[in-house]
PDB file of N, CA and C in Angstrom:
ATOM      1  N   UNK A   1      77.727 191.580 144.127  1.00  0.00           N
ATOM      2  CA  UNK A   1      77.449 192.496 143.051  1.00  0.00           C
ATOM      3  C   UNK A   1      77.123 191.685 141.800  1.00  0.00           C
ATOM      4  N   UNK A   2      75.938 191.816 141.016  1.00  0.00           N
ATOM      5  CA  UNK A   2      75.712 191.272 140.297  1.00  0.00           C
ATOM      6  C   UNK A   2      76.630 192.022 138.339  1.00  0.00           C
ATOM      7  N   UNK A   3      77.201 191.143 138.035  1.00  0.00           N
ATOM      8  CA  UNK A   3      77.823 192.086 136.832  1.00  0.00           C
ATOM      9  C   UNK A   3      77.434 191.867 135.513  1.00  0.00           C
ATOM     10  N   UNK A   4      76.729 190.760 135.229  1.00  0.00           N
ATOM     11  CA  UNK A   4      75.715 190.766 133.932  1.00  0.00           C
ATOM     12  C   UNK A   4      74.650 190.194 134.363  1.00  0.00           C
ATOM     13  N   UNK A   5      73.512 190.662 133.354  1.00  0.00           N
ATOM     14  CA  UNK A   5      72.127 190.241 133.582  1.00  0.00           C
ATOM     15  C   UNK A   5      71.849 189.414 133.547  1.00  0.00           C
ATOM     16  N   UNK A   6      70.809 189.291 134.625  1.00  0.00           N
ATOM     17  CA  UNK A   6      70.344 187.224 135.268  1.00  0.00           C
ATOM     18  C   UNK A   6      68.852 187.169 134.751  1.00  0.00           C
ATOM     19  N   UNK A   7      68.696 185.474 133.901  1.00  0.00           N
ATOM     20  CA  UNK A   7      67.315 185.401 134.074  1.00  0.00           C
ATOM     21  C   UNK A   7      66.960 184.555 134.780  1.00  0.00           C
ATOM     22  N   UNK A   8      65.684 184.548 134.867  1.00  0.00           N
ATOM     23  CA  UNK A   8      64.813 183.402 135.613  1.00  0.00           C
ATOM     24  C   UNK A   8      65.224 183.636 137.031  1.00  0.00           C
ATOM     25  N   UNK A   9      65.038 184.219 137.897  1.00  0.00           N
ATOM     26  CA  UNK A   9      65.465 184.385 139.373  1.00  0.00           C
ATOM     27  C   UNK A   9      64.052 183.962 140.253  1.00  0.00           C
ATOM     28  N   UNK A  10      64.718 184.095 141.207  1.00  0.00           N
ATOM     29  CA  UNK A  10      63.639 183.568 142.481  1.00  0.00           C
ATOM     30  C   UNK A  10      64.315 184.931 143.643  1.00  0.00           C
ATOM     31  N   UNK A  11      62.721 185.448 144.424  1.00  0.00           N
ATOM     32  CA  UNK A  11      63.132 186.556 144.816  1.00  0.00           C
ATOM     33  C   UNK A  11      62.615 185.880 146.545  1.00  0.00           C
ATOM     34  N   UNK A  12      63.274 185.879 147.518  1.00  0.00           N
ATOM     35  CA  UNK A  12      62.769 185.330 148.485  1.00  0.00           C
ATOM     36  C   UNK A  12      62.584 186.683 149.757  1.00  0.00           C
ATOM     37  N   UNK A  13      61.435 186.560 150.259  1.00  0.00           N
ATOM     38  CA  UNK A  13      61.281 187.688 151.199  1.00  0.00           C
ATOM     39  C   UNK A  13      59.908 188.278 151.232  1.00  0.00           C
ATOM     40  N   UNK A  14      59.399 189.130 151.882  1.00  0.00           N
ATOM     41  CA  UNK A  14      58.104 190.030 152.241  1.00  0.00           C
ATOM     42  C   UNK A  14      58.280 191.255 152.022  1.00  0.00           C
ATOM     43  N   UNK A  15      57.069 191.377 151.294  1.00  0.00           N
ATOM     44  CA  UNK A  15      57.079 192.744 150.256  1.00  0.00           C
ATOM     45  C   UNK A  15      56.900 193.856 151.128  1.00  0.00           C
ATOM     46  N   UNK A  16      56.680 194.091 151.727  1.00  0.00           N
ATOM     47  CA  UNK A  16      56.326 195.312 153.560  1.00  0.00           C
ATOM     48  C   UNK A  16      58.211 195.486 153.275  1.00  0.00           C
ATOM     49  N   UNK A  17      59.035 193.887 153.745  1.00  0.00           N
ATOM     50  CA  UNK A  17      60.580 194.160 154.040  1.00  0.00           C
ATOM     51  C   UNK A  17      61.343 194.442 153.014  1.00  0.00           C
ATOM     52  N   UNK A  18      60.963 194.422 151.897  1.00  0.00           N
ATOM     53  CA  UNK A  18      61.421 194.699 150.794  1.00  0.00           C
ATOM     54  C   UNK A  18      61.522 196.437 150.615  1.00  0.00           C
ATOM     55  N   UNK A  19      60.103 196.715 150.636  1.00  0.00           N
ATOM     56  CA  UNK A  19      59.913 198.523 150.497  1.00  0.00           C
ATOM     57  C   UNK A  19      61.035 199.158 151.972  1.00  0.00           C
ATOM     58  N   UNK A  20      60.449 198.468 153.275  1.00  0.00           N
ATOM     59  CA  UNK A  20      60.933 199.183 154.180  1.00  0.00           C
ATOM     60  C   UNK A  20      63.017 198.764 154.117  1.00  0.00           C
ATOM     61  N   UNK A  21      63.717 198.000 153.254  1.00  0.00           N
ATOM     62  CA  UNK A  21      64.907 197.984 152.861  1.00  0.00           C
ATOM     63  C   UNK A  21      65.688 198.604 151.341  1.00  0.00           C
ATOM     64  N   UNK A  22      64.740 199.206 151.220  1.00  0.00           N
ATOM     65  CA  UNK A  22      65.579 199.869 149.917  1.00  0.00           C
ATOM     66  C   UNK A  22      66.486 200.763 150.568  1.00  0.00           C
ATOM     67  N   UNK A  23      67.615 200.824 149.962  1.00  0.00           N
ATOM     68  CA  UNK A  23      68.369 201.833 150.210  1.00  0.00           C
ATOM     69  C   UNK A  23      68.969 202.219 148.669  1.00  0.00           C
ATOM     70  N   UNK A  24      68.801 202.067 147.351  1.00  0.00           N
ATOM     71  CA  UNK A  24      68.688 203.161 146.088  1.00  0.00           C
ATOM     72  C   UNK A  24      68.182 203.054 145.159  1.00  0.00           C
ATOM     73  N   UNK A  25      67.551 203.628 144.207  1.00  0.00           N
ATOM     74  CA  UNK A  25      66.917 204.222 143.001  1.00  0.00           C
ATOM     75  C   UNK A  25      67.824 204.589 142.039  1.00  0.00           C
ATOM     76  N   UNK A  26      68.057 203.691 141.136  1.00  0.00           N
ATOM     77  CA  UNK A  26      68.918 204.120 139.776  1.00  0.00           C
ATOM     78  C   UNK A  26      67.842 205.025 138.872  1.00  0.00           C
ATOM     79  N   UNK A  27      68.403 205.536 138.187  1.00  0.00           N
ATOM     80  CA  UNK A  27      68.002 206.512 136.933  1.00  0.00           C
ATOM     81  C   UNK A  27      68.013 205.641 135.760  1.00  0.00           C
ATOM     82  N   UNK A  28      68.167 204.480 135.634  1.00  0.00           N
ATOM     83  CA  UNK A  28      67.862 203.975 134.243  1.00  0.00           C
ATOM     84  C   UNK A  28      67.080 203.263 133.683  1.00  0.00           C
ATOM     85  N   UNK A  29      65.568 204.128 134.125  1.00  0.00           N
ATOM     86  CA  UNK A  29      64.614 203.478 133.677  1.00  0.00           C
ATOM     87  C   UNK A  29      64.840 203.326 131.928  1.00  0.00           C
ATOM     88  N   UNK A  30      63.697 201.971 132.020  1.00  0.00           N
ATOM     89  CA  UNK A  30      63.170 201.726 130.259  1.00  0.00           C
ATOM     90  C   UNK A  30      61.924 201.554 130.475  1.00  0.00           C
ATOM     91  N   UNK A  31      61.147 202.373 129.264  1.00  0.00           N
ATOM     92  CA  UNK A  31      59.833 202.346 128.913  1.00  0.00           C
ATOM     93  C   UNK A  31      59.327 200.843 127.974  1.00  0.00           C
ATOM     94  N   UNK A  32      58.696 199.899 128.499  1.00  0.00           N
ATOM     95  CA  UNK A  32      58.458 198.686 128.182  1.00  0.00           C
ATOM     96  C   UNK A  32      56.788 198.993 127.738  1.00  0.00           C
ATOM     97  N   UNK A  33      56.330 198.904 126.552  1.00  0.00           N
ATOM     98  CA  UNK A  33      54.641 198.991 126.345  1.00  0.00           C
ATOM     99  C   UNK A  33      54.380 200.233 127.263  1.00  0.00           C
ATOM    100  N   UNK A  34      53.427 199.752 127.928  1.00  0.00           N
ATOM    101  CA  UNK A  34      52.769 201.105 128.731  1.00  0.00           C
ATOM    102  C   UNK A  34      53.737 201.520 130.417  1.00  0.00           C
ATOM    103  N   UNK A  35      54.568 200.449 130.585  1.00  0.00           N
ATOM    104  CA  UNK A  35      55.491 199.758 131.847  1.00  0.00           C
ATOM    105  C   UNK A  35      56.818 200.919 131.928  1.00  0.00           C
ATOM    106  N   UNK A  36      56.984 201.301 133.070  1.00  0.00           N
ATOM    107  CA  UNK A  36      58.126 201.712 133.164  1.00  0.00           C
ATOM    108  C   UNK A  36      59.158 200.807 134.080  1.00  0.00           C
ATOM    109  N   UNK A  37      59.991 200.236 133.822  1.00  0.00           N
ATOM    110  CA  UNK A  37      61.228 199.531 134.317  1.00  0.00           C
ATOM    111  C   UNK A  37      62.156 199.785 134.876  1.00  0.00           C
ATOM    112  N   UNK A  38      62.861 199.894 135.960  1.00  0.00           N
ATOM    113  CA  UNK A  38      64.079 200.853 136.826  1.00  0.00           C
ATOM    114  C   UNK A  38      64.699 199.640 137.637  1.00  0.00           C
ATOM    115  N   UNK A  39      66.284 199.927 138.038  1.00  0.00           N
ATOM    116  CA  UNK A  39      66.828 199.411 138.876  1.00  0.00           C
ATOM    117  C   UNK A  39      66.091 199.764 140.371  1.00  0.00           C
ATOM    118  N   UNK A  40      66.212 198.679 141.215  1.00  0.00           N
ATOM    119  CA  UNK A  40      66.240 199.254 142.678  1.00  0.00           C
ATOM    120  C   UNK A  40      67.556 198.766 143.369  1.00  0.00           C
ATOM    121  N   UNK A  41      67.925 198.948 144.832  1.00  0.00           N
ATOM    122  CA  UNK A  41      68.926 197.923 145.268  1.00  0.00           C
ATOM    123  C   UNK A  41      68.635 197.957 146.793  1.00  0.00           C
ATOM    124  N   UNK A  42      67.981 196.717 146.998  1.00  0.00           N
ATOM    125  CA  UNK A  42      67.176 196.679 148.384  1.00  0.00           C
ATOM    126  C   UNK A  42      68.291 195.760 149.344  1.00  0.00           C
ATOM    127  N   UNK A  43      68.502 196.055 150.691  1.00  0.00           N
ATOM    128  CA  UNK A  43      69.858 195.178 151.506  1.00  0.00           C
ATOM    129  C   UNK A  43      69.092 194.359 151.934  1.00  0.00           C
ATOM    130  N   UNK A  44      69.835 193.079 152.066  1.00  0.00           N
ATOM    131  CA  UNK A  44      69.839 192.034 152.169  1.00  0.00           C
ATOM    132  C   UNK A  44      69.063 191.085 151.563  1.00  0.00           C
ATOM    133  N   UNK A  45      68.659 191.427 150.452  1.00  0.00           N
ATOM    134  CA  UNK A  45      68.061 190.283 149.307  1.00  0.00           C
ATOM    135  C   UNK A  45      68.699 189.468 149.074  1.00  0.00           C
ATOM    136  N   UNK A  46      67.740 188.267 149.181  1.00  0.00           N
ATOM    137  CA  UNK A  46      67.537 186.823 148.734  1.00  0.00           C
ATOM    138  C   UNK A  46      67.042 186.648 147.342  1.00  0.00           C
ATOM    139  N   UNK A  47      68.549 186.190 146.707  1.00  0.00           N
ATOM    140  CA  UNK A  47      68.281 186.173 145.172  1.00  0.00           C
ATOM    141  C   UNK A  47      68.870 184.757 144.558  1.00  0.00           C
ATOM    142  N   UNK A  48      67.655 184.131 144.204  1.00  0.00           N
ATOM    143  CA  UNK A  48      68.518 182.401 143.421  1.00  0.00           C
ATOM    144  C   UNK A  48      68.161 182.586 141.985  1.00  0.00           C
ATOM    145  N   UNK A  49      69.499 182.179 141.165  1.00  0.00           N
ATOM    146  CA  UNK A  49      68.643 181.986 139.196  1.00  0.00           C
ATOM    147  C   UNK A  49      69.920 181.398 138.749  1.00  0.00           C
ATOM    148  N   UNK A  50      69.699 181.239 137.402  1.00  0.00           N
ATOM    149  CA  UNK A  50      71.100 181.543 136.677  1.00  0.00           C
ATOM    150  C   UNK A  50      71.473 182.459 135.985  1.00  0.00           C
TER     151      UNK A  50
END
């Protein structure tokens, strides 16, 4: 569980396995410029940063 916000990450995996592993959609998007921004939480991601 990640409990404060990470930068600079490295996301390892295939974007097909990525969509076909989501399992939720948070509600807290932010409107960035023209960009809308949202949590996802996809299983078994491969996540390196500090």
């Amino acid at each position: 569980m990640i409990a404060y916000p990470v930068h600079e990450i490295t996301v390892a995996g295939r974007l097909q396995d990525m969509y076909r592993d989501i399992v939720g959609v948070a509600d807290d998007a932010l409107r960035r410029s023209s960009n809308k921004i949202g949590s996802i939480l996809i299983a078994g991601m491969t996540v390196a940063g500090s």
